[in-house]
Each structure stands twice: as structure tokens, then as C-alpha cells.
N, C-alpha and C. Protein backbone atom coordinates (compact mmCIF):
# COMPACT_ATOMS: atom_id res chain seq x y z
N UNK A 1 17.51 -1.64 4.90
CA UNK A 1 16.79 -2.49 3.98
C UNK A 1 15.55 -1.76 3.50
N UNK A 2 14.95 -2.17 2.40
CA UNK A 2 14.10 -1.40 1.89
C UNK A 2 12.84 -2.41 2.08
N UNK A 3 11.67 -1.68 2.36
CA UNK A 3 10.44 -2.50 2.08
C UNK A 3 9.28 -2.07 1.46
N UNK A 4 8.44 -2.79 1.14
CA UNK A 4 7.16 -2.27 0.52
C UNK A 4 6.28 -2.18 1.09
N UNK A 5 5.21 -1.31 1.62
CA UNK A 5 3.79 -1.47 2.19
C UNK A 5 2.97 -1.66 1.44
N UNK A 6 2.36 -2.75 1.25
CA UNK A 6 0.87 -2.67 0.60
C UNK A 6 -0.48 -2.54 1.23
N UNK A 7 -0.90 -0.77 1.19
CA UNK A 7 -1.90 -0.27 1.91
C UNK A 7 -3.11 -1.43 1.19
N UNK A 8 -4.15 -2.22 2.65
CA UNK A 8 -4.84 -3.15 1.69
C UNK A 8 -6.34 -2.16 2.38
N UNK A 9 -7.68 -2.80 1.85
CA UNK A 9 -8.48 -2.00 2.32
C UNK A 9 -9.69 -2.13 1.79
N UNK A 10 -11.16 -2.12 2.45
CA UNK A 10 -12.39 -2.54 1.65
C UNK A 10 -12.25 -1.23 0.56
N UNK A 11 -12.53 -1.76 -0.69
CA UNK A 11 -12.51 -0.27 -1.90
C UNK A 11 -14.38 0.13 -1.54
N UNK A 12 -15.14 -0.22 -1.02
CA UNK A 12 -16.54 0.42 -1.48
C UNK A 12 -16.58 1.48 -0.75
N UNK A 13 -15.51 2.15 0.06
CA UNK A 13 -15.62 3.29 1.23
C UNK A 13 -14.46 3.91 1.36
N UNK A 14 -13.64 4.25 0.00
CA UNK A 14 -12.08 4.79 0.02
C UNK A 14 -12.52 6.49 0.51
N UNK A 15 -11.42 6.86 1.61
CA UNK A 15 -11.43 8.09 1.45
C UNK A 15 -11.34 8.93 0.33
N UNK A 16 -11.66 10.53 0.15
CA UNK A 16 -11.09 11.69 -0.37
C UNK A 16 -9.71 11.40 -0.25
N UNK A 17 -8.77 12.08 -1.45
CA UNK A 17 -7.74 12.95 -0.90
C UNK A 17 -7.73 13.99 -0.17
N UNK A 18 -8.86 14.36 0.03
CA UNK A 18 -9.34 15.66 0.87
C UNK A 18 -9.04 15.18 2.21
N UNK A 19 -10.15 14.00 2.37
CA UNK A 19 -10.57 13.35 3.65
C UNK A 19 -8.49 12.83 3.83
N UNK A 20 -8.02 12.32 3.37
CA UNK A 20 -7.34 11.71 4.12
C UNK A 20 -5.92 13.10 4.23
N UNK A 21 -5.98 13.91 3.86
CA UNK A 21 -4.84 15.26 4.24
C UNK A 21 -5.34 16.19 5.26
N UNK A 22 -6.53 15.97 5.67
CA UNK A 22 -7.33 16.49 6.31
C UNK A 22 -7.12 15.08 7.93
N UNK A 23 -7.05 13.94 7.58
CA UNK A 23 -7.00 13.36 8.59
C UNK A 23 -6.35 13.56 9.60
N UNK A 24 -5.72 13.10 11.07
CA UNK A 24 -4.71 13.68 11.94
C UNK A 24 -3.85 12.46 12.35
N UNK A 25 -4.42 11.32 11.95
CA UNK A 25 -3.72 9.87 12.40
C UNK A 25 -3.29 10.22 10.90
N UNK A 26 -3.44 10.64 9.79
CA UNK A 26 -2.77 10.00 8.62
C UNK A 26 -1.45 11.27 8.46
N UNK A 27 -1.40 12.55 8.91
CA UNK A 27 -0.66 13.52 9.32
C UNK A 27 -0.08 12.92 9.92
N UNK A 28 0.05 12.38 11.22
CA UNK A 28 0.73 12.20 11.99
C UNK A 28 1.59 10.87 11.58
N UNK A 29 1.10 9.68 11.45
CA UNK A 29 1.72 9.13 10.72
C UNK A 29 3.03 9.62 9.34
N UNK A 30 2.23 10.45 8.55
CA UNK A 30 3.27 10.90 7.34
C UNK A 30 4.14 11.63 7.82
N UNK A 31 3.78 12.54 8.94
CA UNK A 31 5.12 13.23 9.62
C UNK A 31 6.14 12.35 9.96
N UNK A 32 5.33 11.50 11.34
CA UNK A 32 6.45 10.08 11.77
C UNK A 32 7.50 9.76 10.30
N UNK A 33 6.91 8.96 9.53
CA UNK A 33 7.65 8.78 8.26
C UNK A 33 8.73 9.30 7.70
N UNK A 34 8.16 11.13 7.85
CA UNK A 34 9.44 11.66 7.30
C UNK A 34 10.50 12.08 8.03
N UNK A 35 9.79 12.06 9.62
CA UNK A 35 11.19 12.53 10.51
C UNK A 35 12.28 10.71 10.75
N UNK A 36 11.52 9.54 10.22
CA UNK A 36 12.84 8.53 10.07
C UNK A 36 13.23 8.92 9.00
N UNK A 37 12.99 9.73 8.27
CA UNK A 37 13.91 9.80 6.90
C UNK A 37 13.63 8.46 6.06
N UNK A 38 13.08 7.66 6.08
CA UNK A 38 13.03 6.67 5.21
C UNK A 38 12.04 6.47 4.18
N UNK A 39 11.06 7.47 4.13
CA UNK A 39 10.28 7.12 3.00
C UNK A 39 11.19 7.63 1.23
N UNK A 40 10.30 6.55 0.83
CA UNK A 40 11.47 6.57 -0.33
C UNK A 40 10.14 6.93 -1.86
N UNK A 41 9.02 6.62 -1.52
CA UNK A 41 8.06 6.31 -2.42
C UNK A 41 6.81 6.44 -2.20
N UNK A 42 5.50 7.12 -2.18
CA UNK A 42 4.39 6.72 -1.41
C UNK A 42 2.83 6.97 -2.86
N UNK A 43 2.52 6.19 -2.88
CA UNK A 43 1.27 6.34 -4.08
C UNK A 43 -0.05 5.88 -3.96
N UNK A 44 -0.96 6.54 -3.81
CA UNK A 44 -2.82 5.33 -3.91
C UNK A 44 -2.55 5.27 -5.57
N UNK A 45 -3.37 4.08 -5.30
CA UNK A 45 -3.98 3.62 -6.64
C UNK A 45 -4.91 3.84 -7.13
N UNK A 46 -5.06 4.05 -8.05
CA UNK A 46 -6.35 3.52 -8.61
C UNK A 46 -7.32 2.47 -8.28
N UNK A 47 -8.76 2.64 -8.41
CA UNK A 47 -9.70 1.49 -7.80
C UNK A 47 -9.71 0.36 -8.58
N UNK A 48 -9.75 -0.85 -8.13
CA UNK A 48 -9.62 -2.29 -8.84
C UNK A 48 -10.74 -2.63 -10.06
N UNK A 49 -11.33 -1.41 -10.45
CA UNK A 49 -12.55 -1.82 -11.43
C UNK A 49 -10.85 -1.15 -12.57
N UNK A 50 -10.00 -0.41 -12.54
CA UNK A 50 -9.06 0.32 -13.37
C UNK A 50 -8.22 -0.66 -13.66
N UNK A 51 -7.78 -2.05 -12.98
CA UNK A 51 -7.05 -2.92 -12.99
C UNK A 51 -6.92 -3.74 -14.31
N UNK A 52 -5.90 -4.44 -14.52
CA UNK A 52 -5.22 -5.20 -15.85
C UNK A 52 -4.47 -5.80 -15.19
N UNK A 53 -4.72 -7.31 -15.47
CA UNK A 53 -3.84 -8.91 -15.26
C UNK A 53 -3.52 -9.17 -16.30
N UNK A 54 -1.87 -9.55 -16.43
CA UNK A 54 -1.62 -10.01 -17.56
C UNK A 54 -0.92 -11.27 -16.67
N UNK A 55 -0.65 -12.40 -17.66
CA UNK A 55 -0.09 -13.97 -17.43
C UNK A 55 0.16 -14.27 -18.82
N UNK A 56 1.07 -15.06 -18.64
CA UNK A 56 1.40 -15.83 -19.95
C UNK A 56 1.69 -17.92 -19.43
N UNK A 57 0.82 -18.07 -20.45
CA UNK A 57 0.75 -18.89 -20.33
C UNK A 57 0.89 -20.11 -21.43
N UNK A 58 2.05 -21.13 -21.52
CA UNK A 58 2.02 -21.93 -22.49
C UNK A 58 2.34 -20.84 -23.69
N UNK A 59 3.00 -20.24 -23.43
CA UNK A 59 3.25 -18.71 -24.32
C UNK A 59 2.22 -17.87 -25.07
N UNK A 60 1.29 -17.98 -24.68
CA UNK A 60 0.14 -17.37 -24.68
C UNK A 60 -0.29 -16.22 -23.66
N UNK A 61 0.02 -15.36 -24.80
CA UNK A 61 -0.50 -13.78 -23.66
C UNK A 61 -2.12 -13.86 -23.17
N UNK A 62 -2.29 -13.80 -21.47
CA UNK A 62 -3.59 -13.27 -21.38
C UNK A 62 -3.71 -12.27 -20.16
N UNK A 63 -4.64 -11.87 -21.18
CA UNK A 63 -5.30 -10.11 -20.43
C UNK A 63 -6.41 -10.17 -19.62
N UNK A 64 -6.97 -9.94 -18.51
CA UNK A 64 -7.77 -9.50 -18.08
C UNK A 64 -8.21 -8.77 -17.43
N UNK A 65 -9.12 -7.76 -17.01
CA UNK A 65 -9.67 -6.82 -16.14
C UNK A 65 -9.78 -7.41 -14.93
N UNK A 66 -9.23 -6.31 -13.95
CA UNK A 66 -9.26 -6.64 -12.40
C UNK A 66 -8.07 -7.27 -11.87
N UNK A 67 -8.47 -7.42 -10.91
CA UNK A 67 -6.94 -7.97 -10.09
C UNK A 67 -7.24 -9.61 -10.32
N UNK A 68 -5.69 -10.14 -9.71
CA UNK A 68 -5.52 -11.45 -9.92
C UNK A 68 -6.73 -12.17 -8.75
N UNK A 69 -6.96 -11.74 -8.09
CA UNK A 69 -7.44 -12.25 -7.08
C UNK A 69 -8.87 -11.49 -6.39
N UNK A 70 -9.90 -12.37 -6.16
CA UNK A 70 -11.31 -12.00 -5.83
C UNK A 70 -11.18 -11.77 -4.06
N UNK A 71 -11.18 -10.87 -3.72
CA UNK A 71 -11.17 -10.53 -2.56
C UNK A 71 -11.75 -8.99 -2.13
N UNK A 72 -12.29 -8.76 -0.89
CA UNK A 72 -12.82 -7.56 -0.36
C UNK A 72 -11.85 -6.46 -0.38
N UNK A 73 -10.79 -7.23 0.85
CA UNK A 73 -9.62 -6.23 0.56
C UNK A 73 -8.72 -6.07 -0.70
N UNK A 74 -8.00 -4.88 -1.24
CA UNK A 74 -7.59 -4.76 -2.01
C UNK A 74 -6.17 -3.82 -1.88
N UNK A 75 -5.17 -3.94 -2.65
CA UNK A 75 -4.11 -2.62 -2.31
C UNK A 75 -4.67 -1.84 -3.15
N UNK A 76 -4.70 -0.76 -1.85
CA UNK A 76 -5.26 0.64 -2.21
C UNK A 76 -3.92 1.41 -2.83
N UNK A 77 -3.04 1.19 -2.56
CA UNK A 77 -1.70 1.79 -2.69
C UNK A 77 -0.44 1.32 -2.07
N UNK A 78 0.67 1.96 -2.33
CA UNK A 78 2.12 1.55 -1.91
C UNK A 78 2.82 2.56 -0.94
N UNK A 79 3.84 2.27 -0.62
CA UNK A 79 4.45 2.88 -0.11
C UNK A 79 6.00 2.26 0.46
N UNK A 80 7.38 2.70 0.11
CA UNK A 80 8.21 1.96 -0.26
C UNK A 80 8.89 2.79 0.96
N UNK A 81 9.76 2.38 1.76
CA UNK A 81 10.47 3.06 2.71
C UNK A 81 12.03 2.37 2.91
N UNK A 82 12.42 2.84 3.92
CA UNK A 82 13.83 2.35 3.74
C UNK A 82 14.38 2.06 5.52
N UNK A 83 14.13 1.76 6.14
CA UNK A 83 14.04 1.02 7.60
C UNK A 83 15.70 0.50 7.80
N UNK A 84 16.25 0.06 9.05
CA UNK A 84 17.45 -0.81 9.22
C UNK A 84 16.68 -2.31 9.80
N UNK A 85 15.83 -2.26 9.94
CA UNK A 85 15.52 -3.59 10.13
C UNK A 85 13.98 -3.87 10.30
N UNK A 86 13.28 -5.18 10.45
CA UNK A 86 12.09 -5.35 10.33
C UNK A 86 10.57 -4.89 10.85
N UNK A 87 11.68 -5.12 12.35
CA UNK A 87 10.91 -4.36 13.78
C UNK A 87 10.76 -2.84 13.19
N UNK A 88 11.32 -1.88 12.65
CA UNK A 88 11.27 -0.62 12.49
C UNK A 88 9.94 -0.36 11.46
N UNK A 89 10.24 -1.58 10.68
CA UNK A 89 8.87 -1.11 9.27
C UNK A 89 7.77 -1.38 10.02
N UNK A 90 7.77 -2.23 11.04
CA UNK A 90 6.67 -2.70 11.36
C UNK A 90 6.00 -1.52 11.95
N UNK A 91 7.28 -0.78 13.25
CA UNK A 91 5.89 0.61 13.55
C UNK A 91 6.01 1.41 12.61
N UNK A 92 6.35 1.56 11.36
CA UNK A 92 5.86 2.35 10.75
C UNK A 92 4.80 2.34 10.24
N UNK A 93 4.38 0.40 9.91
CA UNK A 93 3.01 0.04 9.41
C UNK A 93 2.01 0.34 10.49
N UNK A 94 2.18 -0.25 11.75
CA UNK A 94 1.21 0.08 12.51
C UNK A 94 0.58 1.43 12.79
N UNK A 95 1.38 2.06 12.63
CA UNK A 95 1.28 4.13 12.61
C UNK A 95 0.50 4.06 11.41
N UNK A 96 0.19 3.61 10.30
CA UNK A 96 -0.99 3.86 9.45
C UNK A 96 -2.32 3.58 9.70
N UNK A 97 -2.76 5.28 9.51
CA UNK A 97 -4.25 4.63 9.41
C UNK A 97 -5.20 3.52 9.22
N UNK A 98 -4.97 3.42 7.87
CA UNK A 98 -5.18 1.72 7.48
C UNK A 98 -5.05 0.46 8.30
N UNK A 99 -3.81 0.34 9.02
CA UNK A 99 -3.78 -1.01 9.73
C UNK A 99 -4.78 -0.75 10.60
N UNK A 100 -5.69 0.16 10.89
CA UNK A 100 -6.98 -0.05 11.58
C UNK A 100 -8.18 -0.02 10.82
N UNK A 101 -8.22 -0.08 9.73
CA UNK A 101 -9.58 -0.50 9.03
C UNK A 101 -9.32 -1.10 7.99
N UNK A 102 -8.21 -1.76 7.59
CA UNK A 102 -7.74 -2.54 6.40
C UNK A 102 -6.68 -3.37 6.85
N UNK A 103 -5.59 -3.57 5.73
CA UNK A 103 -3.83 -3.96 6.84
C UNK A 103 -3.39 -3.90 6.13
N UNK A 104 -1.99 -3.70 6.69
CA UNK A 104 -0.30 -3.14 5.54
C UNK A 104 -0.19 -4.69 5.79
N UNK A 105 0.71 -4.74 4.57
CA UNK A 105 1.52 -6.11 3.99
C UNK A 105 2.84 -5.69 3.88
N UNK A 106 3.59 -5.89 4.59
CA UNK A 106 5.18 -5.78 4.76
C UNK A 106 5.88 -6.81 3.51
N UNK A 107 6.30 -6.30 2.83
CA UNK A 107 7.48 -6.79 1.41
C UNK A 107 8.88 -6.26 1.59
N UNK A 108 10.08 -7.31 2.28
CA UNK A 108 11.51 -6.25 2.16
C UNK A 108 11.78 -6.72 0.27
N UNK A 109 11.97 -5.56 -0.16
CA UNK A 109 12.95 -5.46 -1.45
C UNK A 109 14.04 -6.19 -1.83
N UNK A 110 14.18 -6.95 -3.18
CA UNK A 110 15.13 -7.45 -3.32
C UNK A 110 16.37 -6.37 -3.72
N UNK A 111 17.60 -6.78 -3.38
CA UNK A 111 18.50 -5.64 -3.53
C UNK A 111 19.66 -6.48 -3.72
């Protein structure tokens, strides 16, 4: 089954890409990852000041800056993998950096 991670995370203190290839929990983790063979996808985002909401409403397009939702944490990024079952994504989430100073959001894929 496939799932989604949504890396979440305070944005006022995002690592480097430096800082985080340089890390050894985030190495170690991305190794873990690739020796299940299941990563399928992995991306940061952009910071939530870069963000665009769109809704339609009453058929009325609306746009706005930022995310849908006012909150500290934010997805910093994704990461899409491919697991046989739930228990498996889960240590893969926990093996991220992040689930210790932010938290993964587990999404299985519709398929």
C-alpha cells in the first residue's frame, strides 16, 4: 500500500539543506528508507508565506495566500513510500527526524 508522510514542523527554525544532509538521524533514516525499497517520492516545500488556497465556492473561484489553516505547525514537505502494511509506515515515520521536533501525518493512498 502506498502512503503519504506529511513532514509537519514549526517553519520559524527550518533547517539548511546543508544542515539536514549533513544530519546523521536524517542519513540514517534516508538510508533505512531506501534499504525497504519503498520510497517512491520525497520533497520539502516551500515556506507557507509561498502558499496559494484555492476553493470554490457557490461557483465562485477564491484565491488566497497561505495555507488553509492558521497553525504553528506546518507541512514542511512530503514524502510518499510504498510499505505492505500500516505498522511498517509507521517505523518509517518514527525514524524521521521530524517526529521529534514536529510530527509525520500518515495518509495511505487511494489506489
Amino acid at each position: 500500500m502506498k502512503y503519504v508522510l506529511l513532514i509537519c514542523d514549526d517553519e520559524t527554525d527550518p533547517p539548511t539543506n546543508d544542515e539536514l544532509r549533513d544530519d546523521p538521524v536524517h542519513q540514517a533514516w534516508w538510508e533505512d528508507v531506501q534499504r525497504r525499497g519503498g520510497l517512491i517520492v520525497g520533497e520539502r516545500l516551500r515556506p507557507v508565506v509561498d502558499a496559494t488556497t484555492v476553493r470554490v465556492r457557490e461557483g465562485e473561484t477564491l484565491v488566497s495566500d497561505g495555507p488553509f489553516a492558521e497553525t504553528k505547525d506546518v507541512v514542511g514537505g512530503i514524502v510518499m513510500i510504498e510499505c505492505p502494511n500500516l505498522d511498517d509506515a509507521i517505523a518509517v515515520a518514527e525514524g524521521h527526524p521530524y517526529a521529534r521536533r514536529g510530527g509525520i501525518e500518515i495518509r495511505p493512498v487511494w489506489e
